[in-house]
Protein backbone atom coordinates (compact mmCIF):
# COMPACT_ATOMS: atom_id res chain seq x y z
CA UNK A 1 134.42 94.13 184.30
CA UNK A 2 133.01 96.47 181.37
CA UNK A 3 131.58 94.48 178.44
CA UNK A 4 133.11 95.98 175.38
CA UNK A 5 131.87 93.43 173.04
CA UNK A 6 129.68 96.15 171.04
CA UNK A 7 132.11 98.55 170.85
CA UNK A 8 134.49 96.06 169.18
CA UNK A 9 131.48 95.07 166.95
CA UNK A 10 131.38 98.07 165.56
CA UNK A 11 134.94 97.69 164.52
CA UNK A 12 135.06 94.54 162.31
CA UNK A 13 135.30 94.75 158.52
CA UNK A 14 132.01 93.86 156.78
CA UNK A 15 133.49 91.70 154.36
CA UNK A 16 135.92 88.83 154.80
CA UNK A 17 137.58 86.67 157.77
CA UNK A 18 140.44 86.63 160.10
CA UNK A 19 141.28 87.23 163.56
CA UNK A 20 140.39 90.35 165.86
CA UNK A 21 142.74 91.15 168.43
CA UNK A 22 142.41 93.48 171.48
CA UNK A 23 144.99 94.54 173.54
CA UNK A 24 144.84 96.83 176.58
CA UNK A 25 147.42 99.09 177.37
CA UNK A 26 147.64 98.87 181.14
CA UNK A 27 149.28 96.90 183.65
CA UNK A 28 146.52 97.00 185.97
CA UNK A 29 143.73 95.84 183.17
CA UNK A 30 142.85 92.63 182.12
CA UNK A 31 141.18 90.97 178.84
CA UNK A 32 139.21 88.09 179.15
CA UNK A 33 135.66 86.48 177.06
CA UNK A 34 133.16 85.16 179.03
CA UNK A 35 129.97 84.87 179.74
CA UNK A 36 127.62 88.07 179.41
CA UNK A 37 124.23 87.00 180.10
CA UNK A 38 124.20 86.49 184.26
CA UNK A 39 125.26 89.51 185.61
CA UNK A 40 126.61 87.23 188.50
CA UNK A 41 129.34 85.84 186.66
CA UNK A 42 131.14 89.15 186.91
CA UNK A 43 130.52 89.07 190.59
CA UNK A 44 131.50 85.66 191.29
CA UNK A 45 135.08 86.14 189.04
CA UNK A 46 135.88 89.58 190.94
CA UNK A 47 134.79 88.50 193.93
CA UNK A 48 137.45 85.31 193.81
CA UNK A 49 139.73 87.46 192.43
CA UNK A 50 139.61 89.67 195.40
CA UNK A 51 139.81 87.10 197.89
CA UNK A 52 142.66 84.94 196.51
CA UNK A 53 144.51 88.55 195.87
CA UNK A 54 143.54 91.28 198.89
CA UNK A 55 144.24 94.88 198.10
CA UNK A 56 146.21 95.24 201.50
CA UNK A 57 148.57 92.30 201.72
CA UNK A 58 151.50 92.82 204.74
CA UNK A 59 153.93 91.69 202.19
CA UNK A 60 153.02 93.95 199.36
CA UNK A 61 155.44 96.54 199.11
CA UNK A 62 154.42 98.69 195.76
CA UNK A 63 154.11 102.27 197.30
CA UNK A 64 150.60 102.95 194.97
CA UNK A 65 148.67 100.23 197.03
CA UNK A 66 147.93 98.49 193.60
CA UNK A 67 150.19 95.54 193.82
CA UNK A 68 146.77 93.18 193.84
CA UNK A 69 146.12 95.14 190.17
CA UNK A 70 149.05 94.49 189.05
CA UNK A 71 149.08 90.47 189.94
CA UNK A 72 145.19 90.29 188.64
CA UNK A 73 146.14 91.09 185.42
CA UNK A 74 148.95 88.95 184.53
CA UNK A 75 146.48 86.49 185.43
CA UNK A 76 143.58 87.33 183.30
CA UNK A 77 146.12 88.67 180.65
CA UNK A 78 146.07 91.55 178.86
CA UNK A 79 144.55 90.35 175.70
CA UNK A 80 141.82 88.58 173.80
CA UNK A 81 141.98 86.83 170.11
CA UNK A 82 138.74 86.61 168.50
CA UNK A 83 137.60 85.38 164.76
CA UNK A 84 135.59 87.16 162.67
CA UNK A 85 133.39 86.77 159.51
CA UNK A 86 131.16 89.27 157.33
CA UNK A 87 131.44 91.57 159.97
CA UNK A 88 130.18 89.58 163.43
CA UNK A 89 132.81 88.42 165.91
CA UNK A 90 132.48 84.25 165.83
CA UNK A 91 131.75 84.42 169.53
CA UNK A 92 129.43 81.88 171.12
CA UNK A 93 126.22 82.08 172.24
CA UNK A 94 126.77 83.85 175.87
CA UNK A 95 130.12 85.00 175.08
CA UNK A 96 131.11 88.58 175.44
CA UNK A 97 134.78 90.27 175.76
CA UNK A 98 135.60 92.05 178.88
CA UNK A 99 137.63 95.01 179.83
CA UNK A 100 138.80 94.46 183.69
CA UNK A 101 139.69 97.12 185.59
CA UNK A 102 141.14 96.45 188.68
CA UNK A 103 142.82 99.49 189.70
CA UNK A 104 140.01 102.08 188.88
CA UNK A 105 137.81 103.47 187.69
CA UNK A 106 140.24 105.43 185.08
CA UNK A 107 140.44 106.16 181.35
CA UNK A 108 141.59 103.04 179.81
CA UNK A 109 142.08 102.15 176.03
CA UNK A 110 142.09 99.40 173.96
CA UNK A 111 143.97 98.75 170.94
CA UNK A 112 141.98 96.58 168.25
CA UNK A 113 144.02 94.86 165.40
CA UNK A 114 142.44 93.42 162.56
CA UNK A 115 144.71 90.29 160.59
CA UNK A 116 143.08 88.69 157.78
């Protein structure tokens, strides 16, 4: 799980409102917001990820060995919708957007869409 919420930061218009959306173009990435202050959230999501959905399940039959990325992210979805104002996402408090990976490291990308 790479926090990305910076990097979409830097992205928003300084002047108005509407809604941020970020998309990633993967089927073995996820979106989600959550929080970014304990370091142990990660952990404790990807670690219950990994044990409800094993890497090497006998009835898997995807050749790549990445049937478990696949299922993780249409669970966690690939997107996030976020408002924005005067240039700050409307986030709360401990709330930071997250890129998950569950089929790398690789190079990834996210598309950001700005509607307002």
């Amino acid at each position: 799980m790479i926090d990305i919420t910076s990097k979409i930061e830097k992205l928003i218009p300084e002047k108005g409102e509407g809604v941020c959306v970020c998309f990633t173009q993967h089927t073995t990435c996820g979106m989600t917001i959550n929080e970014n202050a304990d370091p142990d959230v990660k952990s404790d999501m990807l670690g219950f990820l990994h044990r409800l959905i094993p890497q090497y399940e006998p009835n898997f039959k995807h050749f790549e060995h990445n049937s478990d990325a696949h299922i993780k992210s249409s669970i966690v979805g690939s997107s996030v919708t976020v408002p924005f104002e005067n240039g700050k996402l409307l986030l709360g408090r401990w709330q930071g957007i997250y890129l998950c990976d569950f089929d790398g490291p690789r190079e990834r990308k996210v598309t950001v869409f700005f509607s307002g």
